[in-house]
C-alpha atoms as a PDB file:
ATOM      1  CA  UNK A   1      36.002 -29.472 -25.819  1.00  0.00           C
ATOM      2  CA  UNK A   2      32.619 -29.525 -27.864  1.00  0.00           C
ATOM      3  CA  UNK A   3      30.893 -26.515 -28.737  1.00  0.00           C
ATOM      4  CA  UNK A   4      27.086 -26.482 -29.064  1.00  0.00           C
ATOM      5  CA  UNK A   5      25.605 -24.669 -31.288  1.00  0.00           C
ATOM      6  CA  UNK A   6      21.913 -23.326 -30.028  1.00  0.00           C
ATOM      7  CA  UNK A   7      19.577 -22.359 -32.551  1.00  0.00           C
ATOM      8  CA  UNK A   8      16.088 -20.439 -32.540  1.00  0.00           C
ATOM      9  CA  UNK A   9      14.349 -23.480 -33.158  1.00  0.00           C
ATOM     10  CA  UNK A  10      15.646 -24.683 -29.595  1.00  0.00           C
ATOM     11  CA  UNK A  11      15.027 -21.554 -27.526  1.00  0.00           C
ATOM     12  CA  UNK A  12      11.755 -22.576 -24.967  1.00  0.00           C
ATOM     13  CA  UNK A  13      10.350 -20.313 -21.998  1.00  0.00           C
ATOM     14  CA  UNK A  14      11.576 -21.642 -18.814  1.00  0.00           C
ATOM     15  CA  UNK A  15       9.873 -24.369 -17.064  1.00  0.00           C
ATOM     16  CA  UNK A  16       6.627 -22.812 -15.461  1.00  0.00           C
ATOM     17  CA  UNK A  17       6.856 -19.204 -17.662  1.00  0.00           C
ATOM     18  CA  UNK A  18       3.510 -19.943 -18.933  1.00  0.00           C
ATOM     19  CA  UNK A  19       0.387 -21.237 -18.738  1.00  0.00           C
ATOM     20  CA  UNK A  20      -2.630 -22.588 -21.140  1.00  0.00           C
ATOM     21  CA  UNK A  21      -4.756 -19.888 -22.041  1.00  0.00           C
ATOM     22  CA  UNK A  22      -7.919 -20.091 -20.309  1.00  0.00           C
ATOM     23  CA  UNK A  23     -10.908 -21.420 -22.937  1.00  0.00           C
ATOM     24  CA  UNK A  24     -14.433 -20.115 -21.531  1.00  0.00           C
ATOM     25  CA  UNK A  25     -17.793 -22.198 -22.182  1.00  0.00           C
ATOM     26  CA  UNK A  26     -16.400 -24.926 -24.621  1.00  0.00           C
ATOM     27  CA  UNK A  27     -17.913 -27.734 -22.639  1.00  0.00           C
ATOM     28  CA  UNK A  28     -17.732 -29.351 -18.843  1.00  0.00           C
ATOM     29  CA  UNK A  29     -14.209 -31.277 -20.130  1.00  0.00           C
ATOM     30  CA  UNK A  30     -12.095 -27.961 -19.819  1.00  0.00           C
ATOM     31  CA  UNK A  31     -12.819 -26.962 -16.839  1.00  0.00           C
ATOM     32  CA  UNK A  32     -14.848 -23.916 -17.427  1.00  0.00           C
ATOM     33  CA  UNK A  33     -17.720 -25.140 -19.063  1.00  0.00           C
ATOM     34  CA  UNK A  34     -21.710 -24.809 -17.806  1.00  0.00           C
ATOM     35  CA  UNK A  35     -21.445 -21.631 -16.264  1.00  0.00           C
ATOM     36  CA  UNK A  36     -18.156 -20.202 -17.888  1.00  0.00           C
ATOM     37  CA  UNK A  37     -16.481 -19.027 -15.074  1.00  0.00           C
ATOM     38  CA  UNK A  38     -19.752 -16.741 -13.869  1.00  0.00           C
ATOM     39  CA  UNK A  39     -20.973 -18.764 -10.978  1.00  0.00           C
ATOM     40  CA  UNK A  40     -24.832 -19.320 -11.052  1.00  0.00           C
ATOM     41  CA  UNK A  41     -27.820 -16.890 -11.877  1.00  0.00           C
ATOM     42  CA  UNK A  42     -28.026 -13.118 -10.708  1.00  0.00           C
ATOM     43  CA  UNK A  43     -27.374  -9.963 -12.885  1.00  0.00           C
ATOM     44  CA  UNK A  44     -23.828  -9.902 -12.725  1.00  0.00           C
ATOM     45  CA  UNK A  45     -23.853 -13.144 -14.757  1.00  0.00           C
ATOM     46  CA  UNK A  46     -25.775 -12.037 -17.744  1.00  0.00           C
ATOM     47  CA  UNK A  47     -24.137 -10.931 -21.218  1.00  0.00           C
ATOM     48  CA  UNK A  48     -24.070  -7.153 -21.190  1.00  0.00           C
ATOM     49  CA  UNK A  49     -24.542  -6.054 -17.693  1.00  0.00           C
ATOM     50  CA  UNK A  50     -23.151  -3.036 -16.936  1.00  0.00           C
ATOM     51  CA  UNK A  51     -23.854  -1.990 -13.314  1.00  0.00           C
ATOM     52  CA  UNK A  52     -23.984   1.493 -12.477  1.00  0.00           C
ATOM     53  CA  UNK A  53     -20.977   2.696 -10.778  1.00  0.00           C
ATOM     54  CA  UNK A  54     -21.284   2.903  -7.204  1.00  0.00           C
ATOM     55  CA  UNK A  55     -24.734   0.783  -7.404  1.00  0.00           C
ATOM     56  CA  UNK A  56     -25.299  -0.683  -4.266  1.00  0.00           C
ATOM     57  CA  UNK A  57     -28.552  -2.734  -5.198  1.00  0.00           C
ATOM     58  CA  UNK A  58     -31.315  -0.604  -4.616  1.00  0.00           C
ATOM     59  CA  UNK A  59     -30.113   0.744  -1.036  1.00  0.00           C
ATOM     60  CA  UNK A  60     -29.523   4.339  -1.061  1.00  0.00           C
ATOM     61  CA  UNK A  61     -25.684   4.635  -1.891  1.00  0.00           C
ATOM     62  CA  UNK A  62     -23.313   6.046  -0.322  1.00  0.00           C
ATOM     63  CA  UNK A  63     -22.392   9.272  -2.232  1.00  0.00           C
ATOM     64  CA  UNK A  64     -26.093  10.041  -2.013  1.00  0.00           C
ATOM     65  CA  UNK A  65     -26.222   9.541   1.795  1.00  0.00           C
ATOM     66  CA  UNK A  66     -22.975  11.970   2.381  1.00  0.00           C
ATOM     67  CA  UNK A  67     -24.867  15.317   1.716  1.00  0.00           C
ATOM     68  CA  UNK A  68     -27.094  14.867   4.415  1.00  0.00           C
ATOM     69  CA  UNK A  69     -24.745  14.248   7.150  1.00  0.00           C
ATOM     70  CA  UNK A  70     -23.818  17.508   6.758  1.00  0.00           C
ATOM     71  CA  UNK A  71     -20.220  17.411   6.830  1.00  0.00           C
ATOM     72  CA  UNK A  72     -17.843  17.250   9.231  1.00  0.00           C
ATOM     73  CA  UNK A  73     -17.879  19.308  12.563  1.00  0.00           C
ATOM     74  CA  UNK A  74     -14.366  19.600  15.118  1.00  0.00           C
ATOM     75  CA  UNK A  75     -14.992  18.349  18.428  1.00  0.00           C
ATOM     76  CA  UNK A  76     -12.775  21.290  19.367  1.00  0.00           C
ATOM     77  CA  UNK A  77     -12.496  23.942  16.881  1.00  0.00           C
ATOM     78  CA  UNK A  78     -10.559  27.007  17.486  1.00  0.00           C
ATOM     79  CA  UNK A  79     -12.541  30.240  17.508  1.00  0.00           C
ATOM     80  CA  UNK A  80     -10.560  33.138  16.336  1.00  0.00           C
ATOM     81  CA  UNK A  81     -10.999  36.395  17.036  1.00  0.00           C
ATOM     82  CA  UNK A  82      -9.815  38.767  14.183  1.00  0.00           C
ATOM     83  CA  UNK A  83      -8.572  42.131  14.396  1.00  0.00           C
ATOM     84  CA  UNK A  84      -7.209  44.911  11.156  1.00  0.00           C
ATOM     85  CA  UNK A  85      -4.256  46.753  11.170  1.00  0.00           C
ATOM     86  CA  UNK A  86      -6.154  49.907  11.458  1.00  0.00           C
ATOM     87  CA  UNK A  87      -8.113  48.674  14.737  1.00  0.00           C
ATOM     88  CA  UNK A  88      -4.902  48.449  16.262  1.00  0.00           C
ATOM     89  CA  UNK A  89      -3.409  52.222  14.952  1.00  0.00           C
ATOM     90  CA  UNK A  90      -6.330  53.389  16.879  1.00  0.00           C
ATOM     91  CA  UNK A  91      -5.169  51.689  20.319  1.00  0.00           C
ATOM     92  CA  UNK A  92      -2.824  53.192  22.822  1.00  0.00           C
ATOM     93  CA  UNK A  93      -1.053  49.972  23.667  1.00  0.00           C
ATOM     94  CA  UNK A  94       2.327  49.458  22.801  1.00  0.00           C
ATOM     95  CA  UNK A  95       1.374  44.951  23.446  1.00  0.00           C
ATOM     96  CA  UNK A  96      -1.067  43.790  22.107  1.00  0.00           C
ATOM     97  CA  UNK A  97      -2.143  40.027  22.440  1.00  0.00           C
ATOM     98  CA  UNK A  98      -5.974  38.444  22.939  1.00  0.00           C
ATOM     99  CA  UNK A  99      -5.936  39.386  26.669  1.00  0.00           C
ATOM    100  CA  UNK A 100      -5.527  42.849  26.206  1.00  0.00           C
ATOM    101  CA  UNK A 101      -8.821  42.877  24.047  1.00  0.00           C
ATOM    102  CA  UNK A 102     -10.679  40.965  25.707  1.00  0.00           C
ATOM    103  CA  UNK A 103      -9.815  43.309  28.465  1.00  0.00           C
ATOM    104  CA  UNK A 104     -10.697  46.275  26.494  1.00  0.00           C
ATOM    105  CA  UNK A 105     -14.081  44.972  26.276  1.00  0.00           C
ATOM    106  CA  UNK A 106     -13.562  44.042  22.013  1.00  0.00           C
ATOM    107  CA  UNK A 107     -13.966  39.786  22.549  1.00  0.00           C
ATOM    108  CA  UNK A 108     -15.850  38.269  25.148  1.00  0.00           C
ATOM    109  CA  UNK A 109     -14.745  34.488  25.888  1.00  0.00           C
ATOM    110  CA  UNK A 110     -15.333  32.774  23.801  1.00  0.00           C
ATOM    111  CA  UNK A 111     -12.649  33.558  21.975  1.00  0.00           C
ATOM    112  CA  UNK A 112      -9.321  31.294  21.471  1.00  0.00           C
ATOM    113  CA  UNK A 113      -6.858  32.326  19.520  1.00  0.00           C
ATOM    114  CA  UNK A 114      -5.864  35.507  17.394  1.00  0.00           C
ATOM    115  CA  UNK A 115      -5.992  36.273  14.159  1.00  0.00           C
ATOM    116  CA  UNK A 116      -4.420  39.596  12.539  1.00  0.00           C
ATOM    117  CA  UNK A 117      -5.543  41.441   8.901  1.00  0.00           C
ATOM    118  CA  UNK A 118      -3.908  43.454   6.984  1.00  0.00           C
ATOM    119  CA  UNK A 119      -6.726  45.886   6.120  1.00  0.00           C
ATOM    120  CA  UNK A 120      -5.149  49.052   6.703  1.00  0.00           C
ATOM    121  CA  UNK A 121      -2.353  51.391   7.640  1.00  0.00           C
ATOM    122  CA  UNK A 122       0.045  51.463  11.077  1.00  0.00           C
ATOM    123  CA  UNK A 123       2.346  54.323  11.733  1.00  0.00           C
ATOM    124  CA  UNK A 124       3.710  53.487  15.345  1.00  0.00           C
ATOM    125  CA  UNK A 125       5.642  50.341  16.935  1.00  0.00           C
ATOM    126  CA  UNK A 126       3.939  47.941  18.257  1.00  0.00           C
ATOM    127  CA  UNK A 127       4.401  44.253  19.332  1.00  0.00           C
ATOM    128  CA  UNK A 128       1.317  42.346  18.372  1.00  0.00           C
ATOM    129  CA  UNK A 129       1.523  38.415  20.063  1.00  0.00           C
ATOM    130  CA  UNK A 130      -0.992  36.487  17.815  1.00  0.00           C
ATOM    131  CA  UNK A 131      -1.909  32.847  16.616  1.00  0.00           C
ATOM    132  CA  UNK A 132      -1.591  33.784  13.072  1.00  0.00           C
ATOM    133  CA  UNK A 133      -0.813  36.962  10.983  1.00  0.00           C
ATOM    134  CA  UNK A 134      -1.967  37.393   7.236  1.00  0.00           C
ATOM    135  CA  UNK A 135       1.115  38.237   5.043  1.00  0.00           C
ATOM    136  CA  UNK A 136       0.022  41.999   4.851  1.00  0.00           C
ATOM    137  CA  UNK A 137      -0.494  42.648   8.143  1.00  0.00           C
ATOM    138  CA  UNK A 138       3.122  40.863   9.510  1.00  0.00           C
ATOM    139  CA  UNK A 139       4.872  43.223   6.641  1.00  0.00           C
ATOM    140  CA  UNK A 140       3.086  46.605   7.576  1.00  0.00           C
ATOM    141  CA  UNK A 141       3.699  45.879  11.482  1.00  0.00           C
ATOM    142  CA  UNK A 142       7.480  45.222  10.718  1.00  0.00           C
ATOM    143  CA  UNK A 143       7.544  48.085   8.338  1.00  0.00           C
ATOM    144  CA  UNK A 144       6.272  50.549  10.531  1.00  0.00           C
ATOM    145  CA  UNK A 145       9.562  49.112  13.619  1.00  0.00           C
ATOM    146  CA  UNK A 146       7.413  46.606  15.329  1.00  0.00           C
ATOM    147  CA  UNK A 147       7.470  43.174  15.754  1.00  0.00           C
ATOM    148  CA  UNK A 148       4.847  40.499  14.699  1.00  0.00           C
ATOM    149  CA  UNK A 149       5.290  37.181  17.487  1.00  0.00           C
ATOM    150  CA  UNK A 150       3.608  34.276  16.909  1.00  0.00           C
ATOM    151  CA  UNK A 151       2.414  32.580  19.959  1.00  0.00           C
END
């Protein structure tokens, strides 16, 4: 059995591993002569353009537009009603959820959902059903024996 020696001198990149580098504007005869590559007149052809970013030819662009569309609206946003800690210590209730407010006359209708804040002190139990509590306000109605449901 024969051994063959291989030698650096011997190693080549495998068949299709490379290509010919690409020679720009050295005449019609490699392929990228005339208009190097650039296609035919027009700004972006020139040496040294530089195009401002997010240049959209003269129209106004879109980042400039944006502004004045001003923003974003919900088709249907929830409208919270929001109530403190120290709104409800002045109630006689021992429940309290959105109906019972709007009951008392505090939110008329067009209010969704609850909100509770935390602005202030509660000495009794109470159960307060609400769509969202404020991390104050769920601690001082469970440190005062009542109970903070989210609905």
């Amino acid at each position: 059995m024969e051994t063959t020696e291989i030698r650096l001198e011997d190693l080549r990149p495998a068949e299709g591993a490379t290509k010919k580098r690409k020679r720009v504007g050295r005449g019609r005869a490699s392929g990228h002569g005339k208009t190097s590559t650039r296609g035919h007149n027009g700004e972006g052809q020139r040496s040294g353009c530089s195009r401002k970013i997010g240049f959209e030819g003269g129209q106004m662009p879109g980042y400039r537009k944006t502004p004045k569309l001003d923003g974003f609206r919900s088709l249907n946003p929830i409208v919270f009603a929001e109530i403190n800690i120290s709104k409800i210590a002045e109630m006689k209730e021992d429940e309290i959820d959105l109906d019972v407010l709007k009951a008392k006359g505090l939110y008329g209708k067009k209010y969704d959902e609850l909100r509770i804040l935390g602005n202030g002190e509660l000495t009794r139990k109470v159960t307060v059903k609400a769509r969202h509590f404020t991390k104050s306000a769920k601690e001082k109605i469970e440190a005062a024996g009542g109970k903070a449901l989210l609905v």
